[in-house]
Every structure is written in C-alpha cells, then in structure tokens.
Protein backbone atom coordinates (compact mmCIF):
# COMPACT_ATOMS: atom_id res chain seq x y z
CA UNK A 1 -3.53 -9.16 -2.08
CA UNK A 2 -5.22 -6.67 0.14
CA UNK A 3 -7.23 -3.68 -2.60
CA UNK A 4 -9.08 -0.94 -1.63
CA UNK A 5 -12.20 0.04 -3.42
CA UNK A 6 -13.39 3.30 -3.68
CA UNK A 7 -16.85 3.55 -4.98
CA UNK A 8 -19.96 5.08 -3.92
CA UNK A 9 -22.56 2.84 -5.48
CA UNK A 10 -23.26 0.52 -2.91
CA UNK A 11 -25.01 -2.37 -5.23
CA UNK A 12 -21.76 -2.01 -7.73
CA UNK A 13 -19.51 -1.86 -4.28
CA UNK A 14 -20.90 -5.30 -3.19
CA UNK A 15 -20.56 -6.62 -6.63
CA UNK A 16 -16.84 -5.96 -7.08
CA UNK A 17 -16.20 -6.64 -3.13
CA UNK A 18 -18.16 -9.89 -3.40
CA UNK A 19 -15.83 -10.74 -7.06
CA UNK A 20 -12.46 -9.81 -5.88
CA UNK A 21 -12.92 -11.67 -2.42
CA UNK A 22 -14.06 -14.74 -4.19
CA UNK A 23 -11.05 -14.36 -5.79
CA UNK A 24 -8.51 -14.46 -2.83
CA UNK A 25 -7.99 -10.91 -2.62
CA UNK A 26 -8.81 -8.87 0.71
CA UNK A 27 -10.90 -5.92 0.09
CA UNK A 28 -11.38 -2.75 2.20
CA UNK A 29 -14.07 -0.36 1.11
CA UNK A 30 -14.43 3.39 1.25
CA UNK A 31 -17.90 4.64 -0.39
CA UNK A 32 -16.55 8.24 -0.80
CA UNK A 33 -13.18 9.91 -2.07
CA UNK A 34 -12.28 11.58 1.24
CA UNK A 35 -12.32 8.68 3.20
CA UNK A 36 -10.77 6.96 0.70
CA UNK A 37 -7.87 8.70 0.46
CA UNK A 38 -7.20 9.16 3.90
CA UNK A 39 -7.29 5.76 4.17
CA UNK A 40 -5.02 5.07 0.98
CA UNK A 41 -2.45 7.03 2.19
CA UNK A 42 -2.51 5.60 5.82
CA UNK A 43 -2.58 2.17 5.18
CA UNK A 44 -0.96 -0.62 2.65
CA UNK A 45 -2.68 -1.73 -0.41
CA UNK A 46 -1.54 -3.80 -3.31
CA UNK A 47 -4.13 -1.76 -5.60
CA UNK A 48 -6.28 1.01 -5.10
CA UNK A 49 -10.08 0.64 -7.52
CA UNK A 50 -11.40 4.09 -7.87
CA UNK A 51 -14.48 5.31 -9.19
CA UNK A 52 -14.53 8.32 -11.47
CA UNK A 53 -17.91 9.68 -10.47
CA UNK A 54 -17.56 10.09 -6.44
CA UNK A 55 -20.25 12.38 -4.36
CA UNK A 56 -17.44 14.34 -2.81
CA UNK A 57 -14.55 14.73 -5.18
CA UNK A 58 -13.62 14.60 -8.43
CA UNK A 59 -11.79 10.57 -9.21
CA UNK A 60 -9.43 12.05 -11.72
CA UNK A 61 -8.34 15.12 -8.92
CA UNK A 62 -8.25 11.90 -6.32
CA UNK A 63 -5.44 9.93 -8.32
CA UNK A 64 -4.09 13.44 -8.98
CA UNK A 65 -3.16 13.88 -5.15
CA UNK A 66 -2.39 10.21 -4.63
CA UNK A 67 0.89 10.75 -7.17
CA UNK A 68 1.38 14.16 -5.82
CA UNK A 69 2.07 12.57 -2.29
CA UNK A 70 4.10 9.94 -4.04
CA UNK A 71 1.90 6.94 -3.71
CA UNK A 72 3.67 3.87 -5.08
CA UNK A 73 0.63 1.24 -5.40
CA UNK A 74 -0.74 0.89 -8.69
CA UNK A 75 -4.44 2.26 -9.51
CA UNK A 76 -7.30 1.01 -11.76
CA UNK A 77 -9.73 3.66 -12.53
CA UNK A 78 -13.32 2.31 -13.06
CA UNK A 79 -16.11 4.81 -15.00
CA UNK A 80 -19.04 4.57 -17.17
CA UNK A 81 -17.67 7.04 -19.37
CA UNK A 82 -16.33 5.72 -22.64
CA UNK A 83 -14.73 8.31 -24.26
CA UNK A 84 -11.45 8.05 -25.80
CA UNK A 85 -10.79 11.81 -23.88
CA UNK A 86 -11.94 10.08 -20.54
CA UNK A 87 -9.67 7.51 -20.41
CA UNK A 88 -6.84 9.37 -21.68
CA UNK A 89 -7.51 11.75 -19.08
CA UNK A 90 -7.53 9.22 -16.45
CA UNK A 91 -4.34 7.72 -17.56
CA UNK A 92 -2.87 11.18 -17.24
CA UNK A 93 -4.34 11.70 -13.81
CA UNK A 94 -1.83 9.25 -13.04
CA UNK A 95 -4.16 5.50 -13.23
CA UNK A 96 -2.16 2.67 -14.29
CA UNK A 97 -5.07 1.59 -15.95
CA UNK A 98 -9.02 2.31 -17.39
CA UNK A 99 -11.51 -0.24 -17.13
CA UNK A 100 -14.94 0.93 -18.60
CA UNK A 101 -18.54 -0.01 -16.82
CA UNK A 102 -20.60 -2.55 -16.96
CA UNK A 103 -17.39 -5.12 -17.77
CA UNK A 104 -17.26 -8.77 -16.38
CA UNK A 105 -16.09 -9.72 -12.93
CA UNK A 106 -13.25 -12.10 -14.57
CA UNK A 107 -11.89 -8.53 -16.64
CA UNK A 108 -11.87 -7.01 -13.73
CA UNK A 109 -10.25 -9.52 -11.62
CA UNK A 110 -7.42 -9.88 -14.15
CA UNK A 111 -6.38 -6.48 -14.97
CA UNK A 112 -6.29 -6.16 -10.82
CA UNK A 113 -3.53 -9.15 -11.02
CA UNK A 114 -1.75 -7.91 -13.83
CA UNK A 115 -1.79 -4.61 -12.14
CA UNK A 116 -0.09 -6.11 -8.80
CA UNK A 117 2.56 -7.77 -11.08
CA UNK A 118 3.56 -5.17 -12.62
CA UNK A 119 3.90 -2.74 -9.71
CA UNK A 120 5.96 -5.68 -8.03
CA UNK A 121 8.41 -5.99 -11.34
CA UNK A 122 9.39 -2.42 -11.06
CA UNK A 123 9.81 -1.61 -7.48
CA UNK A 124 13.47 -0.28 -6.73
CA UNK A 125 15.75 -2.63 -5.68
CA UNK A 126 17.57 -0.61 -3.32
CA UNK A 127 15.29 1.80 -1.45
CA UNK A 128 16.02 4.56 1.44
CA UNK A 129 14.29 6.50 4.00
CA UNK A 130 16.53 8.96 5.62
CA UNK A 131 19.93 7.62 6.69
CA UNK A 132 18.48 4.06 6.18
CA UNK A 133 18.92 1.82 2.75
CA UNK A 134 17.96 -1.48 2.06
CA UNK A 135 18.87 -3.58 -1.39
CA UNK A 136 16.27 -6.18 -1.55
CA UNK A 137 18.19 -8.33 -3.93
CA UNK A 138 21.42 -8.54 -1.85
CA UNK A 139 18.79 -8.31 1.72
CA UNK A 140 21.56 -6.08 3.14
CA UNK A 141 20.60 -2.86 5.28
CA UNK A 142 22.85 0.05 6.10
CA UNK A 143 22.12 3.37 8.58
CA UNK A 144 24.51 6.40 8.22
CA UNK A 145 27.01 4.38 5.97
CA UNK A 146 27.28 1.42 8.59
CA UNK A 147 25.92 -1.91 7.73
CA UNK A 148 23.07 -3.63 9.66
CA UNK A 149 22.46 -7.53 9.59
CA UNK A 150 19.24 -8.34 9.76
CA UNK A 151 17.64 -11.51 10.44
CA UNK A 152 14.70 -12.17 7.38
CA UNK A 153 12.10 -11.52 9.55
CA UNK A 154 13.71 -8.32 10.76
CA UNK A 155 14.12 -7.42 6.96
CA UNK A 156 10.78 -7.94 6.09
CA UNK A 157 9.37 -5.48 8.90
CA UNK A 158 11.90 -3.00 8.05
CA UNK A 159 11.00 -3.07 4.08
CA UNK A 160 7.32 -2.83 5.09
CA UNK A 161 8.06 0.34 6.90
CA UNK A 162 10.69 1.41 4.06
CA UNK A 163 7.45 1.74 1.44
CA UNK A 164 5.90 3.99 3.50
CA UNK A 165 7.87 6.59 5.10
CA UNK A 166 6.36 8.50 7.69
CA UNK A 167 3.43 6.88 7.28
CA UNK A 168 1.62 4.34 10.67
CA UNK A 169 2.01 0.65 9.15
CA UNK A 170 -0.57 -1.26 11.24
CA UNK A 171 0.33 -4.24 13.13
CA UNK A 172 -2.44 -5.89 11.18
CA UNK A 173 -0.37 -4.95 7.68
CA UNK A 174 2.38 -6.33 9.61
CA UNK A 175 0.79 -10.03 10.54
CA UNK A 176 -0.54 -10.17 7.16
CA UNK A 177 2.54 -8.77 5.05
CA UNK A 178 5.79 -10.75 6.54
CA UNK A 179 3.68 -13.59 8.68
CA UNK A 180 0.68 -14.04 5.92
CA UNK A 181 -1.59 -13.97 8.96
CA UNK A 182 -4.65 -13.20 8.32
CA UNK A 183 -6.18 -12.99 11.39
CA UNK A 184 -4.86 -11.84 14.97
CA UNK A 185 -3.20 -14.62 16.48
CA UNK A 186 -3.17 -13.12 19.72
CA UNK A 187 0.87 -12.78 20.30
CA UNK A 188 3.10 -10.66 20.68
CA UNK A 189 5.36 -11.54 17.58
CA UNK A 190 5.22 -8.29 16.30
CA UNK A 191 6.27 -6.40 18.96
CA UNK A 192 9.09 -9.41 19.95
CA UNK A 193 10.62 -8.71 16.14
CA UNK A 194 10.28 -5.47 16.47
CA UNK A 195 11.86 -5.02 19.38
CA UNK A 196 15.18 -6.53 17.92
CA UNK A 197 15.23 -4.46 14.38
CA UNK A 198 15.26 -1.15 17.11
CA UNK A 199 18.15 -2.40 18.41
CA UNK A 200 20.23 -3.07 15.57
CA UNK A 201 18.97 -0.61 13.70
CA UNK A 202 19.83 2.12 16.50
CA UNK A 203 22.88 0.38 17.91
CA UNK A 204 25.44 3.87 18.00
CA UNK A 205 22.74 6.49 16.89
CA UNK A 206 21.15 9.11 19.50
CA UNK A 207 17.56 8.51 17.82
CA UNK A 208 15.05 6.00 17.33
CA UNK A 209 14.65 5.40 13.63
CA UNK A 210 11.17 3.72 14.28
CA UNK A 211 8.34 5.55 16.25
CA UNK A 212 5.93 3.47 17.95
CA UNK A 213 2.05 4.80 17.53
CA UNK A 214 0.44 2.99 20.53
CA UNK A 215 -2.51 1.19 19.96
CA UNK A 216 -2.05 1.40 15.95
CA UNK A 217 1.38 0.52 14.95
CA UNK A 218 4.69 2.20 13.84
CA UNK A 219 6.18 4.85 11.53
CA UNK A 220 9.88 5.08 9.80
CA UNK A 221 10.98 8.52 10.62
CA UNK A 222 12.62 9.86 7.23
CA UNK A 223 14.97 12.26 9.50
CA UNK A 224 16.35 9.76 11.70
C-alpha cells in the first residue's frame, strides 16, 4: 500500500515511517499540514496518517477540507490527546479512525490494514467522471451512452484516473497501481497503454477525455 504520513515530529515521523515500511507499505512523508494536503489531494494514497497537533494548521480543520474536496481514501488520525471529546471530534472531522499516542508499532500497523480493507469493501461499483462510467464488477466502460471495450490493462489505467477526477495521476502511481512496479523500469509502457485507452475512449467524440500533463502524468477531464 502506498500511506502518507503527516506529522511534524521528526523522531515520531521516522518511527512510524521506519514501522509501516518494515511492514510492506510505501510511505511518503509531509512534516507539515500544508504540504500535506497539497500533496494528498494531488497524488494516490491507500491511507492518509495525520497528526492532530501540526505547526501550521489545525489536524481536525485538515481532515475537514480533505472530505470537503471529496477525498475518498480512508484517514487515521494520530494525537496525544485522550479525551473522549478529542476523539469524538476527530471522528466528526471526518477520520475513519483515532489512534491515541504513545501506542505500539503492531496497533498501528493493523488499524492501517484494516483501514485499507475497509475503504476497498465499500468503493462503488460503478463509478463516473463526466460522460464516462465504468462498473468494476462487470469491467465494462461506456462514454456518452456508447460502450467501450477495454483491454484489462486499459481498464485498470482508466479506473486509476476514474478515482481521481481532475486530479494529475503520476506515471509513477501508474507503474505501481496496474503494473505493481515499484521502481521505473525505464519503458514506455505507460505511455504505449495509454495511447490505446485515448483512442477508444475518444473514437466519435470532438474532445480528449484524458489530458496529458507533460513531464508528470495525466488528468480525467470531468467535462469531457
């Protein structure tokens, strides 16, 4: 799973980094909650670990904006407050869960799992972005009414653009999302694949469903 950790201790930042890695996991850090949620909103993560004491904003207002932008990934707030009215109001912030400080690395590492198997039990199973829909459990695709057939590999980029509309989706996300690459392999497979999903997917449109950011990745454009 790939997590982002947003925490502005740097000794408990290395702790968790250093846990959840050992576990499997690939972890990207942000030590404030600006940064963080620029890069939260920008990128794909399974789960987002956010402090509740951050230098530059508020970790309850943080979540707050996350799920006022619509962001789908579930969120484990970490504090060292204990009160019953803390974590209630981090629940209600919109967290999918509380853990209290100091806990255990294996706690921690759990409730992360548990987190990422829940949020994958109740995503939709037919989603759409503009004139595009996809149903995941039938893999069929459809733009403006007419259907689409998609090779799986095709499918896979166009779902990973699907959960985040209007949003870049790196070709790094890409590699390690549908190819489980995790590190550059130095081809142009993205870009091959790619090319083929534009064409079906715009075969009798005017516009390109799929903007290209160069040197970053692409976009799904929700008014294509």
């Amino acid at each position: 799973m790939r997590l982002l950790l947003i925490e502005d201790d740097r000794e408990m930042a290395d702790f968790i980094r250093e846990g959840l890695v050992v576990a499997g996991h690939d972890v990207a850090h942000a030590p404030k909650g600006l940064p963080g949620l620029r890069r939260a909103e920008s990128e794909n993560f399974d789960v987002v670990v956010v402090d509740c004491m951050l230098p530059d904003v508020d970790g309850f207002a943080l979540v707050e904006q996350l799920r006022a932008d619509g962001y789908p990934s579930p969120i484990l707030m970490l504090t060292s407050l204990g009160a019953i009215e803390d974590r209630v109001k981090g629940l209600r912030s919109g967290a999918d869960d509380y853990l209290v400080k100091p806990f255990a690395m294996a706690e921690l590492t759990a409730r992360v799992e548990a987190l990422t198997r829940r949020g994958t039990a109740t995503l939709a199973d037919v989603s759409a972005c503009g004139s595009i829909k996809i149903d995941r459990v039938r893999r069929e695709v459809w733009r403006g009414g007419k259907r689409v057939v998609l090779q799986p590999r095709e499918f896979e980029l166009l779902e990973q653009l699907v959960r985040q509309p209007n949003k870049v989706v790196s070709r790094v996300m890409l590699l390690e999302r549908v190819w489980h690459f995790h590190f550059d392999p130095e081809t142009n497979i993205v870009e091959t694949h790619m090319s083929r999903l534009r064409q079906k997917l715009n075969a009798g449109f005017q516009t390109d469903a799929i903007q290209t950011v160069r040197g970053v990745g692409y976009l799904l454009r929700d008014d294509a």
